[in-house]
Every structure is written in structure tokens, then in C-alpha cells.
PDB file of N, CA and C in Angstrom:
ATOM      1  N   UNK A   1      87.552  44.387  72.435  1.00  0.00           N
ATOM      2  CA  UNK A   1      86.580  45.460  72.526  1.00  0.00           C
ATOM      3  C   UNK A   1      86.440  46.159  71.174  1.00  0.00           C
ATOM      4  N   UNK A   2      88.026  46.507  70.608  1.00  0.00           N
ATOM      5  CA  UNK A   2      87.554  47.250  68.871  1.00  0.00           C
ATOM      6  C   UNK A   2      86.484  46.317  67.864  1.00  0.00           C
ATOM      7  N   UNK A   3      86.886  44.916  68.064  1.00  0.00           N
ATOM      8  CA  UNK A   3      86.293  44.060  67.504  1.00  0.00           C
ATOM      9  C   UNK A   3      84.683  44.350  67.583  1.00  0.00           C
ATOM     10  N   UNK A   4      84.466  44.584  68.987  1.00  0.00           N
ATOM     11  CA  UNK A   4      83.133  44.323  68.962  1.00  0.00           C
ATOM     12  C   UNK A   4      82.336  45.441  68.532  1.00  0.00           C
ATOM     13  N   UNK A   5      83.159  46.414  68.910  1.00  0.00           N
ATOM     14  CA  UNK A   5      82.967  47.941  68.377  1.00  0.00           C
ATOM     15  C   UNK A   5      82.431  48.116  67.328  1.00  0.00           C
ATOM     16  N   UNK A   6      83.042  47.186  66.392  1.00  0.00           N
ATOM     17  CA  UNK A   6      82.883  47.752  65.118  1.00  0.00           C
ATOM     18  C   UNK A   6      82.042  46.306  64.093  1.00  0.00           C
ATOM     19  N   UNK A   7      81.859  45.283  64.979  1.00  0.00           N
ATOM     20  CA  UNK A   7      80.641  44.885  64.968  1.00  0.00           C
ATOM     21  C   UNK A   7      79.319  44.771  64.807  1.00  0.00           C
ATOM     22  N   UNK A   8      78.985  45.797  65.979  1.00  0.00           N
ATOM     23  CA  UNK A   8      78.166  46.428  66.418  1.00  0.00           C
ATOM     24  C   UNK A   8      77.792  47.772  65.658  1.00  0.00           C
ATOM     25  N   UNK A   9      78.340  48.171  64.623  1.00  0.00           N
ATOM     26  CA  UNK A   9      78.410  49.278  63.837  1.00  0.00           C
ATOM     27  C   UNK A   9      79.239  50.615  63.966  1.00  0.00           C
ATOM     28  N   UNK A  10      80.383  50.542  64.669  1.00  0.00           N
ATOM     29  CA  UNK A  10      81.092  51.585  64.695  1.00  0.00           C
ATOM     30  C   UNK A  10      81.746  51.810  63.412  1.00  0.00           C
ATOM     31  N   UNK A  11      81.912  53.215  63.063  1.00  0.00           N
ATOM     32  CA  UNK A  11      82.216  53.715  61.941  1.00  0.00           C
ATOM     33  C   UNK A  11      83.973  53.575  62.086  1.00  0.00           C
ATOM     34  N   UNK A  12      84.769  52.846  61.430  1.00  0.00           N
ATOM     35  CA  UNK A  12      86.151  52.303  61.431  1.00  0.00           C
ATOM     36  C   UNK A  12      86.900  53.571  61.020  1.00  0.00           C
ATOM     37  N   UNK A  13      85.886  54.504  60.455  1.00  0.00           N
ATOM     38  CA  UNK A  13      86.682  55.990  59.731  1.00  0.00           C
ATOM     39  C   UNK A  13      86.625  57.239  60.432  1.00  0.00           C
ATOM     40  N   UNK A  14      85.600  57.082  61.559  1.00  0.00           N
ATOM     41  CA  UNK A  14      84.844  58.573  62.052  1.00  0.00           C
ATOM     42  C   UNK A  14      85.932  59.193  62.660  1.00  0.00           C
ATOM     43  N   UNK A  15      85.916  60.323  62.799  1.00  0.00           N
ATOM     44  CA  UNK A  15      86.863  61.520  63.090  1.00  0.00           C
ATOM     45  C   UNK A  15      86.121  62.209  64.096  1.00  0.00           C
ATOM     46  N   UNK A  16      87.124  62.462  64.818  1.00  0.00           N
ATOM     47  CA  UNK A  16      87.479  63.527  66.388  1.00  0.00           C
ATOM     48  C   UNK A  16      87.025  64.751  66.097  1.00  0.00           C
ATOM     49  N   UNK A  17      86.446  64.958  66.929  1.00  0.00           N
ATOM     50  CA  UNK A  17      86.386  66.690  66.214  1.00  0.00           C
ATOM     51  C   UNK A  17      87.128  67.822  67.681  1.00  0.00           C
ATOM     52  N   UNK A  18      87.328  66.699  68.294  1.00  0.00           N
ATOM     53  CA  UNK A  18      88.914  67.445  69.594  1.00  0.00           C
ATOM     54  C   UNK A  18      89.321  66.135  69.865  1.00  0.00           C
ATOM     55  N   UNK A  19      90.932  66.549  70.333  1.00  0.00           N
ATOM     56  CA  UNK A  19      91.401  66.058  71.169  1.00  0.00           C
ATOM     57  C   UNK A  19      93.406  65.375  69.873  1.00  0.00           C
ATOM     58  N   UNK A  20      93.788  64.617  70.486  1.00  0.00           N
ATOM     59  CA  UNK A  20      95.166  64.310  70.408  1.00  0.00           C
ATOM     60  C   UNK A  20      95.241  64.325  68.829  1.00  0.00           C
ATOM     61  N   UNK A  21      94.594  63.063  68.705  1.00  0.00           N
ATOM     62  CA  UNK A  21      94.321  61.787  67.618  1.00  0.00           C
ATOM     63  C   UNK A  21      94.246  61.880  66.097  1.00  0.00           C
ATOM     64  N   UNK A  22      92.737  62.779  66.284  1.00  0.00           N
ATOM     65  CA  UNK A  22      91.610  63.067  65.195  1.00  0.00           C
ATOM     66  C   UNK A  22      90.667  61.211  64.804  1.00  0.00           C
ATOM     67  N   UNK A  23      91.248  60.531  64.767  1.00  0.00           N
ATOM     68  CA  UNK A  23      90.975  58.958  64.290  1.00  0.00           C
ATOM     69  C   UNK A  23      90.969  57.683  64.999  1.00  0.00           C
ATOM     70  N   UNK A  24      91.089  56.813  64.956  1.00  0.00           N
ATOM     71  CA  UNK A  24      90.934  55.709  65.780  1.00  0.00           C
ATOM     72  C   UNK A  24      92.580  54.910  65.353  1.00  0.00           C
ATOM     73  N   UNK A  25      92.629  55.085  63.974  1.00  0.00           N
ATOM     74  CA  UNK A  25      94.009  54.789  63.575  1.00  0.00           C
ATOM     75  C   UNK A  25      94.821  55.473  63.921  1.00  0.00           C
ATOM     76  N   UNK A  26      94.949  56.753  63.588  1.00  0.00           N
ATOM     77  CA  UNK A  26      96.151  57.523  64.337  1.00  0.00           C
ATOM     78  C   UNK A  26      96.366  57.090  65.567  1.00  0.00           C
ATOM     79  N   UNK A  27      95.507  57.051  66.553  1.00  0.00           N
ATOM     80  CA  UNK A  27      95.869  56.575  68.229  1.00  0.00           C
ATOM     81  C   UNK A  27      96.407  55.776  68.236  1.00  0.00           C
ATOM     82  N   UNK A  28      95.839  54.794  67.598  1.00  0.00           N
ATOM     83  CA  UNK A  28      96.305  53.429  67.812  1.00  0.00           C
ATOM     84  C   UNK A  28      97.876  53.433  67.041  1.00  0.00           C
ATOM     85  N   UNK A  29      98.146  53.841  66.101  1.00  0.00           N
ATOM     86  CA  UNK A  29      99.129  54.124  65.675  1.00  0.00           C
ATOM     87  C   UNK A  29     100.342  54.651  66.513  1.00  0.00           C
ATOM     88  N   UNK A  30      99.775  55.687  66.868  1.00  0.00           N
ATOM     89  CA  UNK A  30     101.109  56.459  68.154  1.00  0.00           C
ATOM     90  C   UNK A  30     101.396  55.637  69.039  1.00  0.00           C
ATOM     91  N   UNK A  31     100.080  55.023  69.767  1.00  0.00           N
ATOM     92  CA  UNK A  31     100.201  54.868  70.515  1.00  0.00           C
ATOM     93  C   UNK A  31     101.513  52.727  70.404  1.00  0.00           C
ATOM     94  N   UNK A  32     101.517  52.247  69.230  1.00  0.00           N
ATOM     95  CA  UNK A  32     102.017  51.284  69.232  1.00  0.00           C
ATOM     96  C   UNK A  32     101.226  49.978  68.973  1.00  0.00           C
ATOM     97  N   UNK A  33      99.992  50.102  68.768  1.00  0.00           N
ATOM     98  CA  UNK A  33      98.896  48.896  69.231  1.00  0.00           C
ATOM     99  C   UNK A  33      98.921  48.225  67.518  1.00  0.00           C
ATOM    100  N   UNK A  34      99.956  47.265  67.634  1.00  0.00           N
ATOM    101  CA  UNK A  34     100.147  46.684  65.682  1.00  0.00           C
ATOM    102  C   UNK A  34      99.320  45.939  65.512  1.00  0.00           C
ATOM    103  N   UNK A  35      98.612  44.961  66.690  1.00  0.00           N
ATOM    104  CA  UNK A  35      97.374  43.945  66.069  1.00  0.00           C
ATOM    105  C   UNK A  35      96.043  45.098  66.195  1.00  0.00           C
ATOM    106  N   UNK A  36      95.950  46.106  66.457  1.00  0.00           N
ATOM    107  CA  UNK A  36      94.411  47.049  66.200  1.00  0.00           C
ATOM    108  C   UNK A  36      95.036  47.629  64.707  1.00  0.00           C
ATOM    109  N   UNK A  37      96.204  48.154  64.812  1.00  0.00           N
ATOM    110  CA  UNK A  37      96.829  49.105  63.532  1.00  0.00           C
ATOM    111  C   UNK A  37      95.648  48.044  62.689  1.00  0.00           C
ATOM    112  N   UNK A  38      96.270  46.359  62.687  1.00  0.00           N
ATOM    113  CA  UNK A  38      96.008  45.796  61.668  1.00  0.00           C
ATOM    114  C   UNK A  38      94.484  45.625  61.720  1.00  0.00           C
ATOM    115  N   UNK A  39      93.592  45.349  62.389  1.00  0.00           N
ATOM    116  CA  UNK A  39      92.400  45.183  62.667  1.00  0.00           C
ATOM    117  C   UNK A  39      91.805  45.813  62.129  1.00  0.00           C
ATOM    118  N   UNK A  40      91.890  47.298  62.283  1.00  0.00           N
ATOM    119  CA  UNK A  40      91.875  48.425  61.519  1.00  0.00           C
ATOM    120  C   UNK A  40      91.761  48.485  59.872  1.00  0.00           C
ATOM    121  N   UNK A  41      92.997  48.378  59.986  1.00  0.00           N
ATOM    122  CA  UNK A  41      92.750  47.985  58.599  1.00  0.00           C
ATOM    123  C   UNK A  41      92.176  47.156  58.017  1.00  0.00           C
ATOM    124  N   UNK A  42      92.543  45.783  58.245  1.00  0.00           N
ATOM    125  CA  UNK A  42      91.533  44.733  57.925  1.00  0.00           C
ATOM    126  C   UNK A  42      89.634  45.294  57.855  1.00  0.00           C
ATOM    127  N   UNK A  43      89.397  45.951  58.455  1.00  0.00           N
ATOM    128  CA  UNK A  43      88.003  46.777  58.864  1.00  0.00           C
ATOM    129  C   UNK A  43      87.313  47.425  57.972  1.00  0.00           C
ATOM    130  N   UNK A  44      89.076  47.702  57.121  1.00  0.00           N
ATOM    131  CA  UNK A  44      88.515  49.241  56.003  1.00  0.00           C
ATOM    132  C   UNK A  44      89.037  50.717  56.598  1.00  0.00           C
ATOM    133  N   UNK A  45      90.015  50.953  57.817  1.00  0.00           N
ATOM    134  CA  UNK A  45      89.948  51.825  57.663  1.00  0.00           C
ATOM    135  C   UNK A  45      90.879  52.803  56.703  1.00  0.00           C
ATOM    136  N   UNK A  46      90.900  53.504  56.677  1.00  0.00           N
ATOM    137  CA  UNK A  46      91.265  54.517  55.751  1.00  0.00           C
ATOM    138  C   UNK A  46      92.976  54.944  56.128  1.00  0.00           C
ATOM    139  N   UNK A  47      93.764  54.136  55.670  1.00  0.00           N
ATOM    140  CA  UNK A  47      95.492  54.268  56.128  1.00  0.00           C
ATOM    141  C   UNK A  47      95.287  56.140  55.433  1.00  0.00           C
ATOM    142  N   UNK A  48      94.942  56.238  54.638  1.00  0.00           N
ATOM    143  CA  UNK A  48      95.339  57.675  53.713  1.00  0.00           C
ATOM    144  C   UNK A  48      94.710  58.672  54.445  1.00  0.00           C
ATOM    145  N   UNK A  49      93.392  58.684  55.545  1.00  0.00           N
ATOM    146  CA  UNK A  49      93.022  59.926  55.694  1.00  0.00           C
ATOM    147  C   UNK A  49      93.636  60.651  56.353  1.00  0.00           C
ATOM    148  N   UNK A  50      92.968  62.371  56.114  1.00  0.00           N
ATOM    149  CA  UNK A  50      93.917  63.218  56.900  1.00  0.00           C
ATOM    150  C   UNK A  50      92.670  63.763  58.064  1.00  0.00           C
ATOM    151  N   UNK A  51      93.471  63.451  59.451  1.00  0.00           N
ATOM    152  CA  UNK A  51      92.773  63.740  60.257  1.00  0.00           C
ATOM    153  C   UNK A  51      92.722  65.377  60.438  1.00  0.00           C
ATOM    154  N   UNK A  52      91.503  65.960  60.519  1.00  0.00           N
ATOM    155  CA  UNK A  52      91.502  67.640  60.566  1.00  0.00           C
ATOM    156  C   UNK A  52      91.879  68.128  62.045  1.00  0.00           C
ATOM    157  N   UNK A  53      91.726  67.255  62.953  1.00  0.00           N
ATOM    158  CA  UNK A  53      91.673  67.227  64.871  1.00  0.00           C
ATOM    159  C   UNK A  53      93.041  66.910  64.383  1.00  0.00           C
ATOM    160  N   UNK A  54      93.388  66.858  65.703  1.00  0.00           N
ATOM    161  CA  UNK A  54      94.779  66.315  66.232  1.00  0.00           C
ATOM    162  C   UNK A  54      96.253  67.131  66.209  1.00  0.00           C
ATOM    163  N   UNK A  55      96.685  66.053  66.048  1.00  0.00           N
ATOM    164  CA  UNK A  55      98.705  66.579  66.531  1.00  0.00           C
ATOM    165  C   UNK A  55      99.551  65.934  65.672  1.00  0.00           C
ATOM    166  N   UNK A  56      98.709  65.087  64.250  1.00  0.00           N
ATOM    167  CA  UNK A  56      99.502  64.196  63.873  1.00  0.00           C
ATOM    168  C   UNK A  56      99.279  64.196  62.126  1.00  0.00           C
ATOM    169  N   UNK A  57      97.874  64.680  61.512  1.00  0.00           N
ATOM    170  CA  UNK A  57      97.469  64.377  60.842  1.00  0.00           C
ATOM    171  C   UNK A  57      97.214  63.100  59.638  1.00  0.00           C
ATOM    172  N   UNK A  58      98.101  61.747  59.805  1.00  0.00           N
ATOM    173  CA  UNK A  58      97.469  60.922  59.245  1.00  0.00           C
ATOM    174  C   UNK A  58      98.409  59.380  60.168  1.00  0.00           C
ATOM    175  N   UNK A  59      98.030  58.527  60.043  1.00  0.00           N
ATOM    176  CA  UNK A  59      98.465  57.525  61.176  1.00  0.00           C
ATOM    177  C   UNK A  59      99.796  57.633  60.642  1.00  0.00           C
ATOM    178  N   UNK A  60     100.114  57.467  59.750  1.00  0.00           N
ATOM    179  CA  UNK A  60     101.457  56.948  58.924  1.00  0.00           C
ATOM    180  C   UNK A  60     102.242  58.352  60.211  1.00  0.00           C
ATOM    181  N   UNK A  61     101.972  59.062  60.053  1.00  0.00           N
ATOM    182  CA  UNK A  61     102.823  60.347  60.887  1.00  0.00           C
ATOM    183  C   UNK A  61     102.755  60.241  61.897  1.00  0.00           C
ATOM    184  N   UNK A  62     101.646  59.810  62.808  1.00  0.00           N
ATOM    185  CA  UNK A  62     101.304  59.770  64.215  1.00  0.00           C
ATOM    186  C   UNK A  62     102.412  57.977  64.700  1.00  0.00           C
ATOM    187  N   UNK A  63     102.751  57.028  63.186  1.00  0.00           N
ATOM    188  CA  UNK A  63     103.322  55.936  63.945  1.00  0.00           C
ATOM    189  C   UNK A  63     104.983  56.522  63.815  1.00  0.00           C
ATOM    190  N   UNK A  64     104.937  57.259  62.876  1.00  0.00           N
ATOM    191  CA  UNK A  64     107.092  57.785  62.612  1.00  0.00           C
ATOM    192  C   UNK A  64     106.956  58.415  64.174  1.00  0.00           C
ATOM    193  N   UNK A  65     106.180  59.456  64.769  1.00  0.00           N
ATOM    194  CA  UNK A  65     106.058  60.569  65.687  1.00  0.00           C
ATOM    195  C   UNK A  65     106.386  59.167  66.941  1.00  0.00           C
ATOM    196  N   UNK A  66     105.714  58.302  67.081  1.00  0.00           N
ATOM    197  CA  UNK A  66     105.853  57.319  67.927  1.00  0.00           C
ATOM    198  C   UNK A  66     107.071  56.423  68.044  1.00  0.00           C
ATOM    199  N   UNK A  67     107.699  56.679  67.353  1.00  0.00           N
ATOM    200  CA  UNK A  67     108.802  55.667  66.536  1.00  0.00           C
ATOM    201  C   UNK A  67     108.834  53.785  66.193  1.00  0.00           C
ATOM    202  N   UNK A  68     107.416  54.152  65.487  1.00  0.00           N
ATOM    203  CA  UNK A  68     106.831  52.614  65.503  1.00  0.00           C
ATOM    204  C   UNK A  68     107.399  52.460  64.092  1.00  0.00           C
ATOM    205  N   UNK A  69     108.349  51.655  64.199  1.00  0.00           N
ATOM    206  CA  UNK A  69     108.598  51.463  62.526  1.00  0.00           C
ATOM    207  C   UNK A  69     108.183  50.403  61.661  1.00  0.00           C
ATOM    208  N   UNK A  70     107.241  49.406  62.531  1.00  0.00           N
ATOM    209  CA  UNK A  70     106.602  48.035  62.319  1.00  0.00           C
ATOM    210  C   UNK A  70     105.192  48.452  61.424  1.00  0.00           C
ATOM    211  N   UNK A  71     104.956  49.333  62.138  1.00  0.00           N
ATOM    212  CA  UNK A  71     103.608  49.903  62.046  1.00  0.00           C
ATOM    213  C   UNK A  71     103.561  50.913  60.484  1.00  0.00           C
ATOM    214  N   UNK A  72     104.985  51.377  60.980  1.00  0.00           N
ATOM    215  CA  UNK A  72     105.008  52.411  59.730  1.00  0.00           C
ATOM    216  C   UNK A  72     105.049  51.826  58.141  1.00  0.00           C
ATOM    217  N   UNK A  73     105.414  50.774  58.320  1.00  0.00           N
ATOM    218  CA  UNK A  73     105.457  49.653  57.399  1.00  0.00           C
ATOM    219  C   UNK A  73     104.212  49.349  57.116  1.00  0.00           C
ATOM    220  N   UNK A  74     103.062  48.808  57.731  1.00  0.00           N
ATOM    221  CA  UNK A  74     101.848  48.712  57.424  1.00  0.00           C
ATOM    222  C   UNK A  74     101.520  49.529  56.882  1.00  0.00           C
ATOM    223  N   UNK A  75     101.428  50.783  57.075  1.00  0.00           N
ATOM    224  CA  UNK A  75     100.918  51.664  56.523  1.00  0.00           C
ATOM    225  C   UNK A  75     101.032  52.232  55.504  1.00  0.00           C
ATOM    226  N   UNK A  76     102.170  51.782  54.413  1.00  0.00           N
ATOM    227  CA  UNK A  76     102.761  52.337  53.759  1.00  0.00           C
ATOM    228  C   UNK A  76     102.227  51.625  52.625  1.00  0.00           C
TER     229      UNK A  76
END
């Protein structure tokens, strides 16, 4: 589904303006998802931004907060 998402023209960078996240990376980040983390990236998205929404402000924090350390590695 991200695939097609962003296909189809979804913006790989756009930002939350409520809720957990702020990003599409951060979520995916917390949440554990390492082949989107990478997809993601592969995409272009933005490992460095700082999300202004959220609970986490940039994935790299939202994957330590998760205790994804696979992920945290990507990101780095």
C-alpha cells in the first residue's frame, strides 16, 4: 500500500499537523516496520527532519523510544 501511495504521488516528507507521529517515518519507525523504514528511505524521505507534531520529534528518536535498534542503525 506505501508503495502505491507514493506512486501515485504521495509526498514521502509531508507532516502531521496532529496526532502521535508528526511523519510517515517516525510511525513507521516506532512503530518497528524496517522494510517501510527502508522504503522510505529508498523514496527520499528525509531521515533528518524534525517533526513539529508529535511525541518524538525525528524517526531516529521515535525508533531508540521504540527500542528498535535495527532501525536505529538505518537511520543513522
Amino acid at each position: 500500500v506505501v508503495s502505491l501511495l507514493l506512486d501515485r504521488g504521495a509526498d514521502v516528507n509531508a507532516h502531521a499537523v496532529s496526532g502521535s507521529y508528526g511523519n510517515a517515518l517516525c510511525a513507521v519507525a516506532y512503530g518497528g516496520k524496517e522494510t517501510i523504514v527502508k522504503l522510505l528511505l529508498d523514496r527520499g524521505a528525509d531521515a533528518n527532519a524534525f517533526a513539529v507534531s508529535g511525541n518524538y520529534g525525528t524517526a531516529l528518536c521515535a525508533a531508540a523510544c521504540g527500542g528498535w535498534e535495527l532501525i536505529v542503525r538505518l537511520l543513522l
